[in-house]
Structures are given as structure tokens and as C-alpha cells.
Protein backbone atom coordinates (compact mmCIF):
# COMPACT_ATOMS: atom_id res chain seq x y z
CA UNK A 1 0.00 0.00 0.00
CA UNK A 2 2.83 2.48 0.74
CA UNK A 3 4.54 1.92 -2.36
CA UNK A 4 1.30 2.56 -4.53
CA UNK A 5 0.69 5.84 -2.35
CA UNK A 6 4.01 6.55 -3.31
CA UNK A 7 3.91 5.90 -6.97
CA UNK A 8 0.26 7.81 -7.21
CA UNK A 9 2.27 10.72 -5.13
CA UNK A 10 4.83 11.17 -7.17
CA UNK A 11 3.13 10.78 -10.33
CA UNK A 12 0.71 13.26 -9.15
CA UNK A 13 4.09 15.61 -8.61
CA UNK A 14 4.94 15.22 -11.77
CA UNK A 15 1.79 16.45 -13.68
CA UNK A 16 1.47 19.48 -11.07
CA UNK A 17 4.79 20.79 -11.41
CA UNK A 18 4.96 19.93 -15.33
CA UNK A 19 8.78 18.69 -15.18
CA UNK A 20 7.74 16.28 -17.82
CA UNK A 21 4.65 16.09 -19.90
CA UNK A 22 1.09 14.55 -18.62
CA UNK A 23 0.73 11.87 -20.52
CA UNK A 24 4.51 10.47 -20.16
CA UNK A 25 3.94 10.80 -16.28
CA UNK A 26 0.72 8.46 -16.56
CA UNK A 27 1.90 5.88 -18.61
CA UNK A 28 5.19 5.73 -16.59
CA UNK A 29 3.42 5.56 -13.46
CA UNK A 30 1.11 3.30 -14.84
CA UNK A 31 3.42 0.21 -15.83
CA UNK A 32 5.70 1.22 -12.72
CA UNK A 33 2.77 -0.63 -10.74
CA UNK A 34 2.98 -3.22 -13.44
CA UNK A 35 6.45 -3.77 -12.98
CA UNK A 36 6.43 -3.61 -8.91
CA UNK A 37 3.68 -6.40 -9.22
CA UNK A 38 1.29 -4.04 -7.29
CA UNK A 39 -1.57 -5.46 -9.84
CA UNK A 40 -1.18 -7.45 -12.61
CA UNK A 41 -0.77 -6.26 -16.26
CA UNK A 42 -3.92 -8.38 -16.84
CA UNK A 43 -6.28 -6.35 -13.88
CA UNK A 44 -4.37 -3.04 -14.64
CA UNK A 45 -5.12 -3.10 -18.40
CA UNK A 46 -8.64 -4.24 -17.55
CA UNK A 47 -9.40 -1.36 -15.44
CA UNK A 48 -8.90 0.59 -18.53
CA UNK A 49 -12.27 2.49 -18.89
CA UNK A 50 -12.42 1.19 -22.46
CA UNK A 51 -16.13 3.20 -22.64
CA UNK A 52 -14.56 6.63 -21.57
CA UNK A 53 -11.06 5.57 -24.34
CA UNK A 54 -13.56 4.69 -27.30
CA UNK A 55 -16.45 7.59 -26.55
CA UNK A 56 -13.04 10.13 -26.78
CA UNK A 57 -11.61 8.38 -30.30
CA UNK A 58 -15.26 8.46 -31.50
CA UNK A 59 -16.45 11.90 -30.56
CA UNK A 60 -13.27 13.19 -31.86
CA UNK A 61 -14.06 11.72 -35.10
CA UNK A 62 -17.08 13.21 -35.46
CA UNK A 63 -15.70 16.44 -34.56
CA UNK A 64 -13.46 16.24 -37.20
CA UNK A 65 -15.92 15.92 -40.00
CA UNK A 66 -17.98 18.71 -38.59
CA UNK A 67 -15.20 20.87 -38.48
CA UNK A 68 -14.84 20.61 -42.05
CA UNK A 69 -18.18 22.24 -42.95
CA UNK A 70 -17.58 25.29 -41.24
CA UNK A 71 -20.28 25.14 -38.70
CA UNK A 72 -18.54 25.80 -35.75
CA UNK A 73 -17.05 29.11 -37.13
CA UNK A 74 -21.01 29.96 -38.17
CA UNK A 75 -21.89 29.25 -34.71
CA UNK A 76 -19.07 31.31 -33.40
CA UNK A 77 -20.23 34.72 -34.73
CA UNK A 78 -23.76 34.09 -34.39
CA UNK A 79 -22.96 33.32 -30.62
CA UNK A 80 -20.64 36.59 -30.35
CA UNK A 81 -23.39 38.83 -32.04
CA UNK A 82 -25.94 37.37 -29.93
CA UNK A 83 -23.89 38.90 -26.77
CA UNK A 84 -22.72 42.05 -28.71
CA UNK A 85 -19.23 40.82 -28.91
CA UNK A 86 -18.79 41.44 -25.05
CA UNK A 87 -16.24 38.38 -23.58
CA UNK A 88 -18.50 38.57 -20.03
CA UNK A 89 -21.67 37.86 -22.00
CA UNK A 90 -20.31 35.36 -24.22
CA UNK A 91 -19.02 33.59 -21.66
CA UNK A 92 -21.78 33.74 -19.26
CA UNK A 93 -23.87 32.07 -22.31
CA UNK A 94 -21.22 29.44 -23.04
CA UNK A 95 -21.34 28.78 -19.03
CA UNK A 96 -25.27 28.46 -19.20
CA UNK A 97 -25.37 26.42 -22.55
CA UNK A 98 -22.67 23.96 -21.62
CA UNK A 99 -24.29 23.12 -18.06
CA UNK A 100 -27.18 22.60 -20.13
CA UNK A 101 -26.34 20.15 -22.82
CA UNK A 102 -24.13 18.39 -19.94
CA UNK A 103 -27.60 17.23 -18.57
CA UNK A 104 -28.62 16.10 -21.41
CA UNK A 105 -25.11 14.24 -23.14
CA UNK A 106 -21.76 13.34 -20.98
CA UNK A 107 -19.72 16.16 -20.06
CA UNK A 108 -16.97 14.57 -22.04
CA UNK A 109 -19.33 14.91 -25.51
CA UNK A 110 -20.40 18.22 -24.26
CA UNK A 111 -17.14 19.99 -24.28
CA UNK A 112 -15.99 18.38 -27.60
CA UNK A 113 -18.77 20.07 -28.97
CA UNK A 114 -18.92 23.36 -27.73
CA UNK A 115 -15.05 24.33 -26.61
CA UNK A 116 -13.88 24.64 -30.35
CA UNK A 117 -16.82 27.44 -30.98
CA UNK A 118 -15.22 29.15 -27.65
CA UNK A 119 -11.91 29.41 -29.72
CA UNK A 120 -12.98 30.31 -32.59
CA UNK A 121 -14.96 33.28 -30.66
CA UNK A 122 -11.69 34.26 -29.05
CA UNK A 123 -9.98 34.20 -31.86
CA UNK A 124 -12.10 36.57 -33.76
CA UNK A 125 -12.36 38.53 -30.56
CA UNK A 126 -8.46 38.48 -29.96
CA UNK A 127 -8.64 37.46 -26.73
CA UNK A 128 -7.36 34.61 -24.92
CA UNK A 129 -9.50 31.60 -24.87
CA UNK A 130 -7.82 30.39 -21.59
CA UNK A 131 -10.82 31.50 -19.38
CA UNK A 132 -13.27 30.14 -21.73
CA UNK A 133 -12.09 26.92 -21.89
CA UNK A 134 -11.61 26.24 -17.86
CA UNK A 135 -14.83 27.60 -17.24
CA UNK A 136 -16.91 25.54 -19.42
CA UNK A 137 -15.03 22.70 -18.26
CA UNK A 138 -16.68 23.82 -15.19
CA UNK A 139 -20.05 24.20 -16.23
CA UNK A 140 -19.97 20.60 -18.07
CA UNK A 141 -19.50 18.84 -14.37
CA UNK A 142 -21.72 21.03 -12.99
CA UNK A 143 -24.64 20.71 -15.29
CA UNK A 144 -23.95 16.81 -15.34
CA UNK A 145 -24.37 16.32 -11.83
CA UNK A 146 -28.39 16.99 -12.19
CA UNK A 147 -29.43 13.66 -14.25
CA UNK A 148 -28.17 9.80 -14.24
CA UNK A 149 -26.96 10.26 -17.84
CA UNK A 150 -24.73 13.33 -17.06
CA UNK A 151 -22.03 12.06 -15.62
CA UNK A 152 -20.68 8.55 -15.25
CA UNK A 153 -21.19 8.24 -11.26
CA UNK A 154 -24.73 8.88 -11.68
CA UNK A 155 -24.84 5.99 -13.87
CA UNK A 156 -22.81 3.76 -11.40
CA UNK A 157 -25.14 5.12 -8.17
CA UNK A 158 -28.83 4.81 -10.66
CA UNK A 159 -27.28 1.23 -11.22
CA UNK A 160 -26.81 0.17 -8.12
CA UNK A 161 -29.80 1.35 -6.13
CA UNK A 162 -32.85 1.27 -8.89
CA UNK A 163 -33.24 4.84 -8.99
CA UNK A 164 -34.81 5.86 -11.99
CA UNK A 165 -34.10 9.07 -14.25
CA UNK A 166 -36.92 10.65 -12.97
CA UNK A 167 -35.35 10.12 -9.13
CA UNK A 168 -32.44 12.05 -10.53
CA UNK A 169 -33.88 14.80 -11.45
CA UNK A 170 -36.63 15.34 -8.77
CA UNK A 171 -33.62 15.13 -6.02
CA UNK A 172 -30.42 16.73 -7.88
CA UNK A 173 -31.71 19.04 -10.53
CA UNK A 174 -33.35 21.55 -7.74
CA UNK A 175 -29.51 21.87 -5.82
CA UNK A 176 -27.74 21.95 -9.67
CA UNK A 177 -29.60 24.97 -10.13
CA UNK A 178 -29.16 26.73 -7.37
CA UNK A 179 -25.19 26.22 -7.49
CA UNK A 180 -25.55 27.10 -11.39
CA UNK A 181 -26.94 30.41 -10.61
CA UNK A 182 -24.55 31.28 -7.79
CA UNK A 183 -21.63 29.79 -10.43
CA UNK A 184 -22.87 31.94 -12.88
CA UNK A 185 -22.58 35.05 -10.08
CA UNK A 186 -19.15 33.78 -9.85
CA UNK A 187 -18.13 33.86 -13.35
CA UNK A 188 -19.05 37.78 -13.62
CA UNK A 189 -16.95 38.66 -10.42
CA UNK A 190 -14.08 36.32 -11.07
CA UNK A 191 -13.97 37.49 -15.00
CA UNK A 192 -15.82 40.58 -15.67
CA UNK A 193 -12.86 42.84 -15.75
CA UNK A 194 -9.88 40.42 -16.85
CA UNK A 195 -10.92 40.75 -20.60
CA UNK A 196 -11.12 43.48 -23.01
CA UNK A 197 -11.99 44.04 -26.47
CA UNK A 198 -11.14 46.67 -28.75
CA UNK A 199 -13.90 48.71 -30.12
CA UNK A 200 -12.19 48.01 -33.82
CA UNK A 201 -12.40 43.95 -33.47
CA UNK A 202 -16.09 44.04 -31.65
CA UNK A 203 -16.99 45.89 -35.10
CA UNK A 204 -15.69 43.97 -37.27
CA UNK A 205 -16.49 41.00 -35.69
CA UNK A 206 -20.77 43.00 -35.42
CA UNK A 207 -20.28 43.43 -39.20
CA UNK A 208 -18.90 39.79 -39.96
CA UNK A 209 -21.42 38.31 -42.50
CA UNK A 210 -21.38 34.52 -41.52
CA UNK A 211 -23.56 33.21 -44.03
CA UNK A 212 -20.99 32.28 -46.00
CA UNK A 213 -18.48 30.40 -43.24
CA UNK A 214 -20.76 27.07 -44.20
CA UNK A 215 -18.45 25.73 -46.63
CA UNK A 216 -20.30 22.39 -47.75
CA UNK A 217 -23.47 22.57 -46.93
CA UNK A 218 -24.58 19.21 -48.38
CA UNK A 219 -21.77 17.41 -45.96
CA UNK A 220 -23.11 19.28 -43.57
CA UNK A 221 -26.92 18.20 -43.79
CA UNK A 222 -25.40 14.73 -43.86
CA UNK A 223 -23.42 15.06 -40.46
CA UNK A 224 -26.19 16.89 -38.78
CA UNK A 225 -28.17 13.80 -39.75
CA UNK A 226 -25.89 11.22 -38.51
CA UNK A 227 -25.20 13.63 -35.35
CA UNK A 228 -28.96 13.78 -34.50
CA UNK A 229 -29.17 10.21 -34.59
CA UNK A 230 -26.55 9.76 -32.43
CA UNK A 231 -27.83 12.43 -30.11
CA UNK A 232 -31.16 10.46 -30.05
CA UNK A 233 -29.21 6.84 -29.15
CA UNK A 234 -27.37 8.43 -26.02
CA UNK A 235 -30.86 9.31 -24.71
CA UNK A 236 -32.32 5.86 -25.48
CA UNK A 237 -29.16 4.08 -24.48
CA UNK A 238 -30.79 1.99 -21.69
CA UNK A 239 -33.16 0.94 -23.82
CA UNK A 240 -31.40 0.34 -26.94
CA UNK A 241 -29.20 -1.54 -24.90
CA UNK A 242 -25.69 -0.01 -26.07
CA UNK A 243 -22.98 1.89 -24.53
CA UNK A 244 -22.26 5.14 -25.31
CA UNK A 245 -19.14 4.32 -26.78
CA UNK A 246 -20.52 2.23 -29.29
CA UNK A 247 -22.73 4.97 -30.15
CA UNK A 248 -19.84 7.26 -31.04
CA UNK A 249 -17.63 4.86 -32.43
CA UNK A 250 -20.60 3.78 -35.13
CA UNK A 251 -21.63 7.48 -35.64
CA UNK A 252 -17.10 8.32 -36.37
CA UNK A 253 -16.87 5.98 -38.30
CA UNK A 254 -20.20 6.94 -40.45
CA UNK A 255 -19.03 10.12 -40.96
CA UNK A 256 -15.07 9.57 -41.78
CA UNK A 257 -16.82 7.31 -45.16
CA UNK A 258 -19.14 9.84 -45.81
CA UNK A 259 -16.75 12.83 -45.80
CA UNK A 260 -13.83 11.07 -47.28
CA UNK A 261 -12.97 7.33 -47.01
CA UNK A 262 -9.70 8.14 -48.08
CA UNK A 263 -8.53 10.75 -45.41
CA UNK A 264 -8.61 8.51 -42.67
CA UNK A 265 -5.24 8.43 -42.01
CA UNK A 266 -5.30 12.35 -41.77
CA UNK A 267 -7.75 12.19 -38.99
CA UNK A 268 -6.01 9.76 -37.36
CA UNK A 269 -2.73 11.71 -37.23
CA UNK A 270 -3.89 15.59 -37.08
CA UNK A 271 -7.57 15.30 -35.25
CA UNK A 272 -7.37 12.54 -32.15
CA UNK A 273 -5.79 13.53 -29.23
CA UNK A 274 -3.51 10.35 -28.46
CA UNK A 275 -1.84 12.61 -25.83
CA UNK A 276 -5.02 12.58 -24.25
CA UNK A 277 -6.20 9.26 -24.90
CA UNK A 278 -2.81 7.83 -23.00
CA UNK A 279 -2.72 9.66 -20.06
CA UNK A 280 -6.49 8.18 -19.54
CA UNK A 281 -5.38 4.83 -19.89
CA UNK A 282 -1.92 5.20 -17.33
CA UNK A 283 -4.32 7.15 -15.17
CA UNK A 284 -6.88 3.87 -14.85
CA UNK A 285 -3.70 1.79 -14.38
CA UNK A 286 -2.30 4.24 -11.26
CA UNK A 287 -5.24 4.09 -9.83
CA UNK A 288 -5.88 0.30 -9.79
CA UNK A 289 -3.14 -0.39 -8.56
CA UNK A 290 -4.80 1.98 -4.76
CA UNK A 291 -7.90 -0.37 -4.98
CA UNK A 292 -6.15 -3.60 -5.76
CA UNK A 293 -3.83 -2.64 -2.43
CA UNK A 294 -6.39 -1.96 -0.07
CA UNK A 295 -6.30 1.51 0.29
CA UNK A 296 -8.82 3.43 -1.24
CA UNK A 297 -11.37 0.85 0.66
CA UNK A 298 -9.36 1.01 3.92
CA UNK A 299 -9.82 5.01 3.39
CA UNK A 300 -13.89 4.70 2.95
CA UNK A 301 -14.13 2.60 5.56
CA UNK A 302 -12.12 4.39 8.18
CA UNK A 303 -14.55 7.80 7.07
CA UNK A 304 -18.18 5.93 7.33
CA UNK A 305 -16.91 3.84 10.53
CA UNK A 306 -15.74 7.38 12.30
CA UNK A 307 -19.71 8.69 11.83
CA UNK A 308 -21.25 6.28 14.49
CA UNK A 309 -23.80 5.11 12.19
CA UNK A 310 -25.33 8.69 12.51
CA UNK A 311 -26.66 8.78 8.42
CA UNK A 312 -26.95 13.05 8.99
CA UNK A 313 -23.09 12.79 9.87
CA UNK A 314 -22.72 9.95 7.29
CA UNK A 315 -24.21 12.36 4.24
CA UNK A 316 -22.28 15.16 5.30
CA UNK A 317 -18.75 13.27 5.30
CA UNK A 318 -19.42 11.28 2.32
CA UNK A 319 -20.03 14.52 0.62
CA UNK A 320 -17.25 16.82 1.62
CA UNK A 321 -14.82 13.06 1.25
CA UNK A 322 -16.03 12.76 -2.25
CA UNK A 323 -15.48 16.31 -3.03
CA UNK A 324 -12.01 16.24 -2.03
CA UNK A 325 -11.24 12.07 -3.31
CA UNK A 326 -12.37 13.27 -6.69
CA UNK A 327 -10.90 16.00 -6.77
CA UNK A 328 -7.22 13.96 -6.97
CA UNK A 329 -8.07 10.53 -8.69
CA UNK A 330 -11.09 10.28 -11.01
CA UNK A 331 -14.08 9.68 -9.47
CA UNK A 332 -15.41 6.54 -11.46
CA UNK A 333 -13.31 3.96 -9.65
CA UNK A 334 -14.23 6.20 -6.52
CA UNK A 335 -17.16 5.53 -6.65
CA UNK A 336 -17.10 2.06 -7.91
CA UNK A 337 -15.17 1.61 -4.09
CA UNK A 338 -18.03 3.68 -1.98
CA UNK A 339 -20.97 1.89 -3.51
CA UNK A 340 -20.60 -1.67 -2.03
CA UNK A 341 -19.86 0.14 1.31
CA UNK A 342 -22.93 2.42 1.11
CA UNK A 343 -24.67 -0.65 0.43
CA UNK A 344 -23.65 -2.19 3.70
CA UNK A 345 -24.53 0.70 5.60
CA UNK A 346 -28.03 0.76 4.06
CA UNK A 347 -28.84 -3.26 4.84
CA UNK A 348 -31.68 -3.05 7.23
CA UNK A 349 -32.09 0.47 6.93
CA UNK A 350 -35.70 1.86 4.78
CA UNK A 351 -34.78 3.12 1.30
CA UNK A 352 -36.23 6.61 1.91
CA UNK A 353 -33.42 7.21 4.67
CA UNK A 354 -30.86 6.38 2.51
CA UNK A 355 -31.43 9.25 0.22
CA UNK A 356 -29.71 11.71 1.40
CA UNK A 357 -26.81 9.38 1.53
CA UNK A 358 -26.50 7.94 -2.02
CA UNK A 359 -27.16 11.60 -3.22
CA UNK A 360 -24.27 12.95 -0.97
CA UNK A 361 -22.12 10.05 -3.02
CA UNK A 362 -23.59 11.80 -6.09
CA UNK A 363 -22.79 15.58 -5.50
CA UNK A 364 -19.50 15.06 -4.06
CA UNK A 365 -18.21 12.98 -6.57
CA UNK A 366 -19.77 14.82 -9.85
CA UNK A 367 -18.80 18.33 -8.29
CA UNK A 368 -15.23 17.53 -6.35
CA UNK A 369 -14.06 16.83 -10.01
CA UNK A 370 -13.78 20.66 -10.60
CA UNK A 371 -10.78 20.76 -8.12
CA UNK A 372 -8.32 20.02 -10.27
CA UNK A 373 -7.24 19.37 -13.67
CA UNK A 374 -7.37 15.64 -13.40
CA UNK A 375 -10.25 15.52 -11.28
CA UNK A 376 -12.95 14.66 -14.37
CA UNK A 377 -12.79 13.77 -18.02
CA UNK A 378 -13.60 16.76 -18.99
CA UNK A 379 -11.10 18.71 -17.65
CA UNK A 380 -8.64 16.33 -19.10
CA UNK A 381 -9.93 16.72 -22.52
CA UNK A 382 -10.79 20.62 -22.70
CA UNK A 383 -7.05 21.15 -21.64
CA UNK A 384 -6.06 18.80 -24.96
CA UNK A 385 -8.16 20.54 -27.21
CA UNK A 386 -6.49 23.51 -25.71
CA UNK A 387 -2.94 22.44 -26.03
CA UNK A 388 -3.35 20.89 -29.42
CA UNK A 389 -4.87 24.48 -30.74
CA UNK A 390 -1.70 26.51 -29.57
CA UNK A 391 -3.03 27.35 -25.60
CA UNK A 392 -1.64 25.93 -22.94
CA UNK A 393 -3.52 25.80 -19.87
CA UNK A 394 -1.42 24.48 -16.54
CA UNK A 395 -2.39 21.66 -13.45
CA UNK A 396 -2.16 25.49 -11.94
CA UNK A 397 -3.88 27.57 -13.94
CA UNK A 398 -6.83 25.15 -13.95
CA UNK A 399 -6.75 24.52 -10.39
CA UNK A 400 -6.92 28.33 -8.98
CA UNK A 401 -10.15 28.61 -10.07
CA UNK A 402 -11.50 24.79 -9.96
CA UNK A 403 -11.06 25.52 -6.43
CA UNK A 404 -12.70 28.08 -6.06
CA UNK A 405 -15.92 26.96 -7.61
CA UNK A 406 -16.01 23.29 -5.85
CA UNK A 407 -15.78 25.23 -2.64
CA UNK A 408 -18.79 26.85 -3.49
CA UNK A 409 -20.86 23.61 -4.84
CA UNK A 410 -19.88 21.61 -1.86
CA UNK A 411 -21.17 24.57 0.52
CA UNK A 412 -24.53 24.83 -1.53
CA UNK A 413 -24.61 21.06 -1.46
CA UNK A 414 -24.28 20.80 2.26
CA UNK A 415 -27.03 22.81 2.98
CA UNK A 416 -29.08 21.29 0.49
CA UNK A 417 -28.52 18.39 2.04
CA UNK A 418 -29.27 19.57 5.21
CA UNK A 419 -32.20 21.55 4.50
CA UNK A 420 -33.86 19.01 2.21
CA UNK A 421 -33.38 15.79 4.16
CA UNK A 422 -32.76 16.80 7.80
């Protein structure tokens, strides 16, 4: 167990301070626990999140073909009108919209989607995208913390205890909108005077005629098509029985044949994010190698014993625990730890008076993930669409003001909790 703490420690150095590159920090870290025989290259390279690995490839393929139409630049400057080219407003929207979608798609989809309009905004604006991109990144975990399909946890927690989509809603979508509102409040004080526009590139960019940014409009009718339908699957996923990485997979490769069978190996090379894609996989394998060791399940147990089977004192450290936990490994295998444990705690004990502790589970979990860079998907992947355009946003830079916002969402959350179920 020490030398696993170790390993996770000093990996976790490593991709704070930036002496080498996330990704080569991962992996290394990853088949360090390999090589110590801390878990076996057979159990580490099955607790790859192959669903999470295959939704990125796919998504990424579809963005790819959508980029080529031009429809993120159209969006852009509609989206920058719409706010009359102020940053605050624009990214106030992009805040509101992304929290939005996240409730309806993954976070991970959501961002892939909407970050590249953010740069192409900024770039028009000439402004730095920086505080675009870290703040819907934000708003993604935020907004997916209100349904089961949001955010993986959800999916692991509605699993688990038979709570339906509709159980979601009714008891997280009333505390995600509170915290969105006060996030949004947030946004304006934290940003509302760190960016500037010239009165030259708001008019040119009020003048911009983008009618004409669609640049094949018949590929584009096509991928909208194939897009909707794979919009439609993710909602009907339960029942059509698929995972969501299927979906995406099926709908990339769709679109790479219909836009051009023959630049594949483009894509492959220019448009997916292997950097990305790697550091997932040595982050599963780090990870592992804490739950195959005993300690992340020593550390849950050790925080539910200490409440005195007291569920009000239970909630309340399972949330602030999951906040933080999250916050420095990914919360999927997290919360793949807490739910057998929860589950224990609950034998005997009438559904209804568990709520408030499988929803603690929930909040802390979804929300802690804004701590840090690595804390959720999302923040992973907004930061390598970010790199890969030319911005590079720090374990730092990210985490100053991740901070600040989890702080606030735990706080709301608590006395949600409180209020609501005590």
C-alpha cells in the first residue's frame, strides 16, 4: 500500500509541477505498478475504462468531419453577435449552454462540442480563450451532476440502487440549479474585468457576414443527420441496450466514409488527441493499482466507521470526502469503491433514509471533479483541445479557479442536504 501511495504521489508531482509532460507521467506511473507487481498487467489493463477511451476516439471523429463544414465558425459569430461581442456575456452564455447540454449528453461529448466554438470566438475577438475553456469545463461537471446520464457516477449510483431518471432529477436538478446560478454570479466577479476588447475587433467582428463560413453545406446536412441520430441513441441508451461508446464509435466511423474514405489516415494523425487518450489509460492503471492494495477501501471505511452510524453525519462526510477524493483521482473507480460500502450501511435500513446518503455520493463525486485538472474527463480533454490548438492551460492555472468553484458547490450542497433531508 505504501509503495502505490508513493507511486500515485509522485506521479501526481509530476503532472502538477509539469517537469515532464502529462501523458509520459501516466503511462510511466502506470506500468511502474505493473512492474512492482502491485496489480497485474492483466487487472491493470482491464481497469482501462475502455467506454470513456472509445467515446473520446469516437467523438473526436465526429468532430473532425464537422469541423470541415464550417459550422462551428457559423456558430461562433452568431454566438458573439448574440452577446454584442462582449467576452463577459459570451461567456456567461457558453457557461449556461454547456451546463445545459451536460444534462442532457456526458460532459466529455459536451465539451468536444462546444469548446472549439469558444476558440474560434476568441480568436475573432483576440482574446485569450484560456478562461473560456476552464470555465466551461466547469459548467460541463456542474450541469452533469443533475441527471443519471450526465455524468458517469450517476450511472454507477442509478445502477446500483434502482433509482430511476426521474429520481435524478426530482432530487439533484433543484440543488444543480441553485449552485448554477450562484456559479454563474461567480463567473461575472471572477472574470468581468480580466478581458477586453477593442472597439475596432467588436466591429468587425458585429459586421462579420457569416452566411458564408458554411463551406459544404450538403456534408453538412449529412453530419447533422448522422449527429442527431446519435444524439437520439445516447438518450435511449438503456433501452437500446448499447454503450455510449458504441454509439460514437458507429456514428465516427459513419461520418469519416461519408466525408472522405480516403482521409482517414489524416484524422487519425492531425484530429485525435492520443496525448489525451494515454494519459487516460496510465491514469486507470495508477489508480488500480490503490484499490487492488487496499487503500482506497481502507480510506472509505475508516470515514463511514468514524460517523457512528449517525446517516446526517454519514451524508455530510461522504459529501465533503467525495469532493475532495475526486478531486485527486477520477471519481469513477471512486465511486465504484463507496458503492458496495454504502450498500452495507443501508442493509436493514428503509430506502427513503438512505437518500440523502447515495445523493451525498452523487454531489460530491460529480462536483469535487472541478478541483483540479485531473479531477474529471472533462477537464482532461478541454485542456487537450487547448494544447493541441496553440493554448496551454497548466495543473495550476486550472486549479486556482477549480477551487474556487467546488468550494462553493460543496457549501450549496451541504445545505441542500441539510435543509432538504434533515
Amino acid at each position: 500500500m505504501l509503495i502505490s501511495i508513493l507511486i500515485f504521489g509522485f506521479t501526481y508531482v509530476l503532472i502538477m509541477t509539469e517537469w515532464v509532460n502529462k501523458m509520459t507521467a501516466a503511462l510511466l506511473g502506470g506500468f511502474v505498478v505493473v512492474t512492482l507487481r502491485l496489480v497485474g498487467q492483466e487487472r491493470a489493463f482491464g481497469a482501462v475504462d475502455w467506454n470513456v477511451i472509445f467515446l473520446l476516439i469516437g467523438m473526436m471523429m465526429v468532430m473532425s468531419v464537422l469541423k470541415e463544414t464550417g459550422v462551428f465558425q457559423y456558430v461562433a459569430i452568431k454566438t458573439a453577435k448574440a452577446a454584442k461581442a462582449k467576452p463577459i456575456r459570451i461567456m456567461l452564455f457558453m457557461f449556461a449552454v454547456t451546463a445545459f447540454i451536460s444534462a442532457i449528453l456526458d460532459n466529455v461529448t459536451t465539451v468536444m462540442m462546444l469548446i472549439p466554438i469558444a476558440l474560434l470566438i476568441a480568436s475573432e475577438l483576440k482574446i485569450s480563450p484560456v478562461p473560456f475553456i476552464i470555465t466551461m469545463a466547469i459548467a460541463s461537471n456542474i450541469g452533469g451532476t443533475a441527471t443519471m446520464v450526465g455524468d458517469p457516477p450517476n450511472i454507477m449510483i442509478g445502477s446500483a440502487t434502482d433509482y430511476t431518471f426521474t429520481d435524478f432529477i426530482y432530487h439533484l436538478t433543484p440543488v444543480i440549479i441553485i449552485i448554477m446560478i450562484s456559479s454563474l454570479g461567480l463567473t461575472y466577479l471572477l472574470f468581468r474585468k480580466k478581458m477586453t476588447v477593442t472597439n475596432e475587433n467588436k466591429a468587425r467582428l458585429m459586421e462579420f457576414s457569416e452566411d458564408n463560413l458554411i463551406r459544404n453545406r450538403k456534408l453538412l446536412h449529412r453530419v447533422l443527420v448522422v449527429v442527431g441520430i446519435m444524439l437520439t441513441a445516447f438518450l435511449f441508451q438503456s433501452r437500446l441496450k448499447m454503450e455510449i461508446s458504441t454509439i460514437a464509435m458507429l456514428a465516427g466511423l459513419v461520418l469519416l466514409i461519408i466525408n472522405n474514405r480516403k482521409k482517414v489516415d489524416s484524422v487519425l494523425i492531425h484530429d485525435i488527441d492520443w496525448a489525451t487518450i494515454l494519459f487516460f489509460i496510465g491514469l486507470f492503471m495508477i489508480v488500480e493499482s490503490l484499490i487492488a492494495t487496499g487503500v482506497m477501501d481502507i480510506a472509505a471505511k475508516k470515514i463511514i466507521s468514524s460517523t457512528g452510524g449517525n446517516l446526517k453525519t454519514t451524508s455530510f462526510i461522504i459529501l465533503w470526502f467525495s469532493g475532495i477524493f475526486s478531486a485527486i483521482v477520477d471519481n469513477v473507480p471512486f465511486v465504484a469503491t463507496m458503492i458496495p460500502l454504502i450498500q452495507k450501511i443501508g442493509a436493514g435500513i428503509p430506502r427513503e433514509l438512505m437518500h440523502p446518503v447515495w445523493w451525498s455520493l452523487s454531489l460530491g463525486a460529480c462536483l469535487g471533479g472541478n478541483g483540479t485538472l485531473i479531477g474529471a474527463s472533462a477537464n482532461i480533454v478541454s485542456v487537450g483541445i487547448a494544447n493541441r490548438n496553440g493554448f496551454h492551460i497548466s495543473f495550476k492555472d486550472f486549479t486556482k479557479i477549480g477551487l474556487i468553484y467546488t468550494l462553493n458547490s460543496l457549501i450549496i450542497a451541504t445545505l441542500y442536504i441539510w435543509i432538504r433531508y434533515f
